[in-house]
PDB file of N, CA and C in Angstrom:
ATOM      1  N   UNK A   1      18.607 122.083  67.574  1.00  0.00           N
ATOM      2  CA  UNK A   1      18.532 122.889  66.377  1.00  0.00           C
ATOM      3  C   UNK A   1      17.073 123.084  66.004  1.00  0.00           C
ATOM      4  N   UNK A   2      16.925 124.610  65.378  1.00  0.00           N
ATOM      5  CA  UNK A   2      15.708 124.227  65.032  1.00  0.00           C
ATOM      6  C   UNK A   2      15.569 125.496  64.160  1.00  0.00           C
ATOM      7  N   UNK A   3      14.706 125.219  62.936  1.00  0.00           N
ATOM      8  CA  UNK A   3      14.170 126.388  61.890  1.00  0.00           C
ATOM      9  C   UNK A   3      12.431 126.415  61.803  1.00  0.00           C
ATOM     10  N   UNK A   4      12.465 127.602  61.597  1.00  0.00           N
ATOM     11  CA  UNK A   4      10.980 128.180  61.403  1.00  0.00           C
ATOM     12  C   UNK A   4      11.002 128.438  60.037  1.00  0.00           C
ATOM     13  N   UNK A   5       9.574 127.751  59.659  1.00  0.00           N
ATOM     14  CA  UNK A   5       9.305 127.589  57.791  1.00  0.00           C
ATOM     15  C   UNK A   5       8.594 127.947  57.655  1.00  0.00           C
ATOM     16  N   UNK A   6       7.723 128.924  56.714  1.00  0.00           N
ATOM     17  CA  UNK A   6       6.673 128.897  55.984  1.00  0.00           C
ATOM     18  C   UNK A   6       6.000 127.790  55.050  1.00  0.00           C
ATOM     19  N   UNK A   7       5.128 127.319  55.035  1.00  0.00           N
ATOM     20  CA  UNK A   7       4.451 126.011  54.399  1.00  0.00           C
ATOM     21  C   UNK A   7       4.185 126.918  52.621  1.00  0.00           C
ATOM     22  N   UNK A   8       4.815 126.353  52.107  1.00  0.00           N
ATOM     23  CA  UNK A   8       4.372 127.054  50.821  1.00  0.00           C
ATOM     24  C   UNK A   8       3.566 125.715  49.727  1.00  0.00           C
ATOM     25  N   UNK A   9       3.234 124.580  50.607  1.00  0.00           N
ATOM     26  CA  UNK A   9       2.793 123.733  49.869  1.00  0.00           C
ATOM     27  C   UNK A   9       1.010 124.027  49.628  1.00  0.00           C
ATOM     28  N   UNK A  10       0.739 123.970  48.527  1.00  0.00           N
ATOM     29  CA  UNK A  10      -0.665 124.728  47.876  1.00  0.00           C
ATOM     30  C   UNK A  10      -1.592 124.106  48.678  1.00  0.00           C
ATOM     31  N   UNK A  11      -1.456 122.937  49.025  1.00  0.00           N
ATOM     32  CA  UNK A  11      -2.669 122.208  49.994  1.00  0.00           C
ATOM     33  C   UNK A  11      -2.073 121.850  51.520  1.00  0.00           C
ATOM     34  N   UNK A  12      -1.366 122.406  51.932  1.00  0.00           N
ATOM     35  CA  UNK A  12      -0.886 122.603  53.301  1.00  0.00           C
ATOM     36  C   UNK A  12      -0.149 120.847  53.357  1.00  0.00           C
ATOM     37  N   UNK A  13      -0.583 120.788  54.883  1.00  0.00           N
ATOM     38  CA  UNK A  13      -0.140 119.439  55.148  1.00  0.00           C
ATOM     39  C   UNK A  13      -1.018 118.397  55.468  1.00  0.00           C
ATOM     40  N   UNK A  14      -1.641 118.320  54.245  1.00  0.00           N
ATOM     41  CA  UNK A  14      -3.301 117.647  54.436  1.00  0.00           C
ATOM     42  C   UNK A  14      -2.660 116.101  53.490  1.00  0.00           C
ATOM     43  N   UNK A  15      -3.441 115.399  53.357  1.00  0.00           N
ATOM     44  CA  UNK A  15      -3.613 113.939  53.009  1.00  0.00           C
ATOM     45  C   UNK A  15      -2.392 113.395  52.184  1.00  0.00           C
ATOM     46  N   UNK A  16      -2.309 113.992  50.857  1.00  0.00           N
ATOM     47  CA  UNK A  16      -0.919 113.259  50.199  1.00  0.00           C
ATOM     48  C   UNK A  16       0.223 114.144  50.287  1.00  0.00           C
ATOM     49  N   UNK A  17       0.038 115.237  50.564  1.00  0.00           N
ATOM     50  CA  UNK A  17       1.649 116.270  51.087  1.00  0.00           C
ATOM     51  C   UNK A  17       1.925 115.939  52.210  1.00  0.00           C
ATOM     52  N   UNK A  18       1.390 115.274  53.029  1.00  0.00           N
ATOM     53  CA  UNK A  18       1.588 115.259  54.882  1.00  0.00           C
ATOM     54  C   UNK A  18       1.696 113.873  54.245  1.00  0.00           C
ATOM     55  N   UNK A  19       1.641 112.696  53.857  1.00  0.00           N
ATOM     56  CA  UNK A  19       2.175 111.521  53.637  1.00  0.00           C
ATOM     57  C   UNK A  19       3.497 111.600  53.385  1.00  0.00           C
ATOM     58  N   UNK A  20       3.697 112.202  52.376  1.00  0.00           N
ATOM     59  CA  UNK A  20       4.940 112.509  51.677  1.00  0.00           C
ATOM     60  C   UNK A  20       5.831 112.787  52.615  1.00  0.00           C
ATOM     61  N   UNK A  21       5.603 114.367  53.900  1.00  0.00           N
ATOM     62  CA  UNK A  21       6.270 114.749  54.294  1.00  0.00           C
ATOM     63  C   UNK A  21       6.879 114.074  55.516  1.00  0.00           C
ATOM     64  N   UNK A  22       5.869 113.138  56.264  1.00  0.00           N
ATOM     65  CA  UNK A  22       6.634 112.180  56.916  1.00  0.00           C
ATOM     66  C   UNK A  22       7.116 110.864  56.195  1.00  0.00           C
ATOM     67  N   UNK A  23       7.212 110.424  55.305  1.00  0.00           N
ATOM     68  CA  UNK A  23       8.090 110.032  54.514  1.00  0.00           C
ATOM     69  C   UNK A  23       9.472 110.059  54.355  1.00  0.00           C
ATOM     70  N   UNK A  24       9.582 111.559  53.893  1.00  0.00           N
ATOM     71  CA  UNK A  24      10.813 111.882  54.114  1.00  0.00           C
ATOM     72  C   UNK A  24      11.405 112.384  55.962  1.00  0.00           C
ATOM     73  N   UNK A  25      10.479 112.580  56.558  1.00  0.00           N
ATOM     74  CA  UNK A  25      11.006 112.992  58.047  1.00  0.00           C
ATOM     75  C   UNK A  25      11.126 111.408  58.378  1.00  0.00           C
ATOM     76  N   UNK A  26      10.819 110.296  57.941  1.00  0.00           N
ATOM     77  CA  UNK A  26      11.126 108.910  58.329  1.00  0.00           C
ATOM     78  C   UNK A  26      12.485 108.678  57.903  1.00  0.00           C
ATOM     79  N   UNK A  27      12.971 109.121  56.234  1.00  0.00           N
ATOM     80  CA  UNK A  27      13.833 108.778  56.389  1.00  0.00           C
ATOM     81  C   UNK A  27      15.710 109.755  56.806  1.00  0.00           C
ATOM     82  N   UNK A  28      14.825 110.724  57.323  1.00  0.00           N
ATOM     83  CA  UNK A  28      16.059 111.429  57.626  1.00  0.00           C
ATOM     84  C   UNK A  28      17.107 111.065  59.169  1.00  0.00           C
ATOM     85  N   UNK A  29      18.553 110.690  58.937  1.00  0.00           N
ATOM     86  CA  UNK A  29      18.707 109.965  60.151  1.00  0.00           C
ATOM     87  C   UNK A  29      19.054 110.171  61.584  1.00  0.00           C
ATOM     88  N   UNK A  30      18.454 111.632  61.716  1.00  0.00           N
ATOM     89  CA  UNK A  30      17.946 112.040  63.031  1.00  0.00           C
ATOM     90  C   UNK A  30      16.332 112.016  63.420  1.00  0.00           C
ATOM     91  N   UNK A  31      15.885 112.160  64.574  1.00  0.00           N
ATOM     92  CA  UNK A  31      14.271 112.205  65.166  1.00  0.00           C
ATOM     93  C   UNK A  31      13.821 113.494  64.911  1.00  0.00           C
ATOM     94  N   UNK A  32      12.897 114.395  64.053  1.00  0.00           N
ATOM     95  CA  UNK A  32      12.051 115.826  63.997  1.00  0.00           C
ATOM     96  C   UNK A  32      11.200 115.599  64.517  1.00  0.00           C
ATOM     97  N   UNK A  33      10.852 117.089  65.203  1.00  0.00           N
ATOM     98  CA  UNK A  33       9.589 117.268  65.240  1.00  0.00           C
ATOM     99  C   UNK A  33       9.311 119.086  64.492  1.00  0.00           C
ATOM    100  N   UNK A  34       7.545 118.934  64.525  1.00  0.00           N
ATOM    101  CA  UNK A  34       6.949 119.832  63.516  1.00  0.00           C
ATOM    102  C   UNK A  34       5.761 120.600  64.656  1.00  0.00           C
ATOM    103  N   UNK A  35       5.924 121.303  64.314  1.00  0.00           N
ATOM    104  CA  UNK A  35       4.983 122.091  65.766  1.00  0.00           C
ATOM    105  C   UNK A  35       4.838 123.518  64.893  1.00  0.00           C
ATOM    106  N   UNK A  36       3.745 124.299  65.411  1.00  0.00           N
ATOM    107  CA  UNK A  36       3.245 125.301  65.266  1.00  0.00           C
ATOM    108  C   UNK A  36       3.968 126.485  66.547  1.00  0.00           C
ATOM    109  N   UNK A  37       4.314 127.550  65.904  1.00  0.00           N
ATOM    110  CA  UNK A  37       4.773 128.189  66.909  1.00  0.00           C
ATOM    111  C   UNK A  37       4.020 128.676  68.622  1.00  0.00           C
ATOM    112  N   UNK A  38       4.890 128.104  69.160  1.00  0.00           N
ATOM    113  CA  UNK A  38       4.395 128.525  70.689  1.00  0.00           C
ATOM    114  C   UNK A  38       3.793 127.271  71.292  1.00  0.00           C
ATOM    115  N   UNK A  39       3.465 126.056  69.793  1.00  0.00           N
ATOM    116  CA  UNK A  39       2.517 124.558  70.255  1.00  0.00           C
ATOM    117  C   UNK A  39       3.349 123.331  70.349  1.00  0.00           C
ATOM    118  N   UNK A  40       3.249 122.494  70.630  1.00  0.00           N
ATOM    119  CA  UNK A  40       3.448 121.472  71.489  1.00  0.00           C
ATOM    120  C   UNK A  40       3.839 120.933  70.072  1.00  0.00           C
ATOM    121  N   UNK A  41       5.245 120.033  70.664  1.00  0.00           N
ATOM    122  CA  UNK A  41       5.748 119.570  69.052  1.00  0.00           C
ATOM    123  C   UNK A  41       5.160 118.133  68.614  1.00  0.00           C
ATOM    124  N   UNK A  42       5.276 117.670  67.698  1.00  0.00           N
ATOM    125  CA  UNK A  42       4.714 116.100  67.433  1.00  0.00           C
ATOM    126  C   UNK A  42       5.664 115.608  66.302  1.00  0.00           C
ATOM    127  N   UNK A  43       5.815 114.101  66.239  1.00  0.00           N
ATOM    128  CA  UNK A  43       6.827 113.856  65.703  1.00  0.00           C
ATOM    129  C   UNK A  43       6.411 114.046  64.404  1.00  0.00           C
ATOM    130  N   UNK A  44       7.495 114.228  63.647  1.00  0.00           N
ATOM    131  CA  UNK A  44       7.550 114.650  62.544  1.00  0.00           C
ATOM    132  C   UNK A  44       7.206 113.271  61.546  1.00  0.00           C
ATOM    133  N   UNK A  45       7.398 112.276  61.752  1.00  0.00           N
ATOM    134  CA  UNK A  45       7.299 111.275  61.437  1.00  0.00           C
ATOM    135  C   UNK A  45       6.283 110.200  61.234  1.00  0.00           C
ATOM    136  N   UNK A  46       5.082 110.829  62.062  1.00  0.00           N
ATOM    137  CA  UNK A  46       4.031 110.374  62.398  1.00  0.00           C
ATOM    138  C   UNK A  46       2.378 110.951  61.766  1.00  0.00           C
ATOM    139  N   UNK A  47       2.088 110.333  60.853  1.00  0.00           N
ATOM    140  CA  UNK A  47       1.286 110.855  59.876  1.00  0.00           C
ATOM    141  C   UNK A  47      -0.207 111.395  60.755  1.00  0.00           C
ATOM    142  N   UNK A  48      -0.525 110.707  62.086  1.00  0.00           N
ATOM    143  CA  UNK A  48      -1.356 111.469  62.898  1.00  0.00           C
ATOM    144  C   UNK A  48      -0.873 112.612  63.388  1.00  0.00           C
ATOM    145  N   UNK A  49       0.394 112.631  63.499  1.00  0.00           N
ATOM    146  CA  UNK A  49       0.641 113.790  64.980  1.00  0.00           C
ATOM    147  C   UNK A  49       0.755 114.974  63.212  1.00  0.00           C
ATOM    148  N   UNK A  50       1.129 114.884  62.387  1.00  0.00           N
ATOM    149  CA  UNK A  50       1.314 115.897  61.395  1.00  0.00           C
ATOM    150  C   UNK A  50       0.104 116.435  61.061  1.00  0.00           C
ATOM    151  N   UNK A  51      -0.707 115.613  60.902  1.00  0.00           N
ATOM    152  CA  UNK A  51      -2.717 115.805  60.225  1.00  0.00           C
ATOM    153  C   UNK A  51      -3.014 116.645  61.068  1.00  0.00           C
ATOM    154  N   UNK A  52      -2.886 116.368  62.885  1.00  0.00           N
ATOM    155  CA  UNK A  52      -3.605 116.300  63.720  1.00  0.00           C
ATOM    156  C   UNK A  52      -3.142 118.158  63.628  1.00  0.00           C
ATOM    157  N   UNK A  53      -2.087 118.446  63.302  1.00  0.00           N
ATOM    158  CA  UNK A  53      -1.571 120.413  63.475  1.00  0.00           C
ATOM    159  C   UNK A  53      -2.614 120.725  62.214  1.00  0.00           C
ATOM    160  N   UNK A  54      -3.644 120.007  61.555  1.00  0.00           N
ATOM    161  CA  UNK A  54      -3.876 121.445  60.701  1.00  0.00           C
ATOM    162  C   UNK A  54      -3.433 122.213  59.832  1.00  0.00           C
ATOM    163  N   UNK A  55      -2.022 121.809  59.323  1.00  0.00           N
ATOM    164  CA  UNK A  55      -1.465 123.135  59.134  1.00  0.00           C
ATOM    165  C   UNK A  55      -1.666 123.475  57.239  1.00  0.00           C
ATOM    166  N   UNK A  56      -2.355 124.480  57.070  1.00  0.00           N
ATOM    167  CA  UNK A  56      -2.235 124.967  55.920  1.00  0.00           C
ATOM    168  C   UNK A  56      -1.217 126.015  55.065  1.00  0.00           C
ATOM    169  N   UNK A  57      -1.503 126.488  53.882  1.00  0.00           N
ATOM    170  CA  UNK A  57      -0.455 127.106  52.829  1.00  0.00           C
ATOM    171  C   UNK A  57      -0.434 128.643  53.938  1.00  0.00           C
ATOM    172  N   UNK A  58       0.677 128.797  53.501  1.00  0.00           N
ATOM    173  CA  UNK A  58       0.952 130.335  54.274  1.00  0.00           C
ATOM    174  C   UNK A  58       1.288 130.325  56.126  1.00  0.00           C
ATOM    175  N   UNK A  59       1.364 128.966  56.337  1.00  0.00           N
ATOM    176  CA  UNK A  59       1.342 128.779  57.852  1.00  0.00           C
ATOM    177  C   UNK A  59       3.132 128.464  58.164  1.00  0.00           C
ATOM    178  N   UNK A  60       3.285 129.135  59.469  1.00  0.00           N
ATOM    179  CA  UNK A  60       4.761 128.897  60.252  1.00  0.00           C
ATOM    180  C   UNK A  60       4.194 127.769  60.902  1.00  0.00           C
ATOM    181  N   UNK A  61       5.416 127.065  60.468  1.00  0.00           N
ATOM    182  CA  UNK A  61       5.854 126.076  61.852  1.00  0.00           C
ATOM    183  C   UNK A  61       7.658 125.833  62.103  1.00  0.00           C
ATOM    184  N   UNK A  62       7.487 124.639  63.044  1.00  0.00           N
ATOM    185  CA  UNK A  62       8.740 124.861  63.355  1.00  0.00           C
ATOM    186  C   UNK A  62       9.194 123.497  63.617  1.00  0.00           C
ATOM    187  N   UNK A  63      10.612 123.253  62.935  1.00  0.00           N
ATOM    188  CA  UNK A  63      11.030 122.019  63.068  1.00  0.00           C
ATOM    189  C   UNK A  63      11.940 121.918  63.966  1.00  0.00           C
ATOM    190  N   UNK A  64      12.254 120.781  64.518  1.00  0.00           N
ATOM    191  CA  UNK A  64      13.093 120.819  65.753  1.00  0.00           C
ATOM    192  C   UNK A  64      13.766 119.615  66.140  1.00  0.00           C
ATOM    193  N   UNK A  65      15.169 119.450  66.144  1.00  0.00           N
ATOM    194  CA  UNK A  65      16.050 118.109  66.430  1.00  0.00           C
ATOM    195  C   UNK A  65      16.654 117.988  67.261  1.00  0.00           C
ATOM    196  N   UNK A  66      16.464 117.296  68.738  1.00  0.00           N
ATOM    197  CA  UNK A  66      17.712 117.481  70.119  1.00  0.00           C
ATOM    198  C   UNK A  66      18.722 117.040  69.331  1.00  0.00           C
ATOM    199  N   UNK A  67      19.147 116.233  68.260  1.00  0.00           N
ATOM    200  CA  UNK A  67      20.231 115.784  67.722  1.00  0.00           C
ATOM    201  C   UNK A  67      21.070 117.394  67.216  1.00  0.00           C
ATOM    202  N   UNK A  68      22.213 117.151  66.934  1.00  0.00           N
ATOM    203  CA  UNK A  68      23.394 118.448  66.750  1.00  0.00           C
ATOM    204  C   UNK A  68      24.290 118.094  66.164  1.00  0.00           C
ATOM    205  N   UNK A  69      24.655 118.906  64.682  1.00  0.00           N
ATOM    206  CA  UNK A  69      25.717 118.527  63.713  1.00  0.00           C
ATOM    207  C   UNK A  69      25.422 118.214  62.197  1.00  0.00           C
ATOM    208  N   UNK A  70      26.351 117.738  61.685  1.00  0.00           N
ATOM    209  CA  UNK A  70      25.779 117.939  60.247  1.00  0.00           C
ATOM    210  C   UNK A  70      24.624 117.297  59.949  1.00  0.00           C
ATOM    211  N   UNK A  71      23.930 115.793  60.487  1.00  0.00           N
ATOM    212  CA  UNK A  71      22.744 114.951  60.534  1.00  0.00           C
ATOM    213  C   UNK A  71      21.568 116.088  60.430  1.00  0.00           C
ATOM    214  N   UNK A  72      21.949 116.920  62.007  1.00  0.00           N
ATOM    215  CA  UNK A  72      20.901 117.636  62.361  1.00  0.00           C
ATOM    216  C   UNK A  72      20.495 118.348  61.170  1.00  0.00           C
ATOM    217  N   UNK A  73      21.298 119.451  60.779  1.00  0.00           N
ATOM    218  CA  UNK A  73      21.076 120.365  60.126  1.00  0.00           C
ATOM    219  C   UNK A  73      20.660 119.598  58.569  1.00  0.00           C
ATOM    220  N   UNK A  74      21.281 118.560  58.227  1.00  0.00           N
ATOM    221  CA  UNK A  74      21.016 117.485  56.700  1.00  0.00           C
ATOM    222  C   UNK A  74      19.430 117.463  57.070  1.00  0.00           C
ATOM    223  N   UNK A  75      19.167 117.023  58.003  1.00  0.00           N
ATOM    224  CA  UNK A  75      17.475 116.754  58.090  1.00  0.00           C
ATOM    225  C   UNK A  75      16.744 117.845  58.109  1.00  0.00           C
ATOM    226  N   UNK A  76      17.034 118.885  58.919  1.00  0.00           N
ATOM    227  CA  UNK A  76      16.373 120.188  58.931  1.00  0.00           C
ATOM    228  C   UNK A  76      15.925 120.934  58.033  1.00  0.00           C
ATOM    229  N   UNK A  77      17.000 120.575  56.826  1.00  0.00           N
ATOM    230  CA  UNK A  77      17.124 121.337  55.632  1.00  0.00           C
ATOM    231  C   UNK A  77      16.266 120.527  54.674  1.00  0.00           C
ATOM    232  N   UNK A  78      16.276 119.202  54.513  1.00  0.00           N
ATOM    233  CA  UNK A  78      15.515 118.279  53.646  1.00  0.00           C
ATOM    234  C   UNK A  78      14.258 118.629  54.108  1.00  0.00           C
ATOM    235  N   UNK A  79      13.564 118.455  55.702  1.00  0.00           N
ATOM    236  CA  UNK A  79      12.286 118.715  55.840  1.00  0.00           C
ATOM    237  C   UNK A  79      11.707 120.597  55.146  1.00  0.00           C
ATOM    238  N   UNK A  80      12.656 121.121  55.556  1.00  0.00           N
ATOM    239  CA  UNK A  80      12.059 122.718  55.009  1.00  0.00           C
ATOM    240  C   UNK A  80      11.948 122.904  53.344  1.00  0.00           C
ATOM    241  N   UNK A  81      13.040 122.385  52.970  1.00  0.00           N
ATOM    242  CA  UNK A  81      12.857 121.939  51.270  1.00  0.00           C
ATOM    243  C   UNK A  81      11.601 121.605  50.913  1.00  0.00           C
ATOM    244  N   UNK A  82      11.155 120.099  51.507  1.00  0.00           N
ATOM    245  CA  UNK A  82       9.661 119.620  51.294  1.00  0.00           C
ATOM    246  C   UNK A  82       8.639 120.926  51.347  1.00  0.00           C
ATOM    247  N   UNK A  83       8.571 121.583  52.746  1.00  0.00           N
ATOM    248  CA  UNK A  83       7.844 122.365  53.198  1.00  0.00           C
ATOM    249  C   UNK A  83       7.682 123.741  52.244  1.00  0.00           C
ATOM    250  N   UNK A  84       8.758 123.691  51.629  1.00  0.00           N
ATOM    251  CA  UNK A  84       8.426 125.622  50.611  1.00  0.00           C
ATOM    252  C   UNK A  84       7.860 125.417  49.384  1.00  0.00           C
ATOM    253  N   UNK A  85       8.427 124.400  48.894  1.00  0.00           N
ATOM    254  CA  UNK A  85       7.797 123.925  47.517  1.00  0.00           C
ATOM    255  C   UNK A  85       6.637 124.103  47.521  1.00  0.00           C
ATOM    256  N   UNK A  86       5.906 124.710  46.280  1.00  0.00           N
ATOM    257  CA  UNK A  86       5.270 124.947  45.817  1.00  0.00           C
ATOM    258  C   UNK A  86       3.825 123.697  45.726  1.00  0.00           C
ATOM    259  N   UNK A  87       3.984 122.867  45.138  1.00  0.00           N
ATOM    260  CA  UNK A  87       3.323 121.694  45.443  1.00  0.00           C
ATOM    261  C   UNK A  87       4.421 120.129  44.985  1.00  0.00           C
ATOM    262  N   UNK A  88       3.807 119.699  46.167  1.00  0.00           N
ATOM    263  CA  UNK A  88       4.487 118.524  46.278  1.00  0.00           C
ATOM    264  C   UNK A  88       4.948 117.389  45.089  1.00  0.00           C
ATOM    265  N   UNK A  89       6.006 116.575  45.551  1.00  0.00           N
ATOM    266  CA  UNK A  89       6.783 115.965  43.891  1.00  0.00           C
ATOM    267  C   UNK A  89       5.977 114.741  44.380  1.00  0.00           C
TER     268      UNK A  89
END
């Protein structure tokens, strides 16, 4: 499974929004990953491999779970939630 998001978080996925966001990709109970379209995925979970994309406000990426079924899609949806918001809770 996998969805393509727009980052609508005001400071991308830099220091305390990219904490946050693998946070919650830790506790969702399938494995994500977060990749930039066309780039090499990194776990979603992993506060280097998230920093290490760069990714700022207005940017696609793409989340992605070999897992399949309601888990999948429960996590998919929690990580893109994080991701549109406006700025982080």
């Amino acid at each position: 499974m996998e969805r393509v998001v727009v980052v609508g978080l005001r400071e991308g996925l830099h220091a305390r929004p990219a904490a946050l966001f693998v946070q919650e990709a830790g506790r969702q109970p399938v494995p994500v990953s977060i990749a930039r379209p066309g780039g090499v995925p990194a776990n979603a979970a992993s506060i280097l491999a998230v920093l290490t994309l760069d990714v700022a406000a207005g940017d696609e990426v793409v989340l992605t779970t070999a897992a399949d079924g309601p888990e999948a899609a429960t996590a998919l949806v929690a990580l893109e939630r994080y991701l549109v918001q406006a700025t982080p809770s």
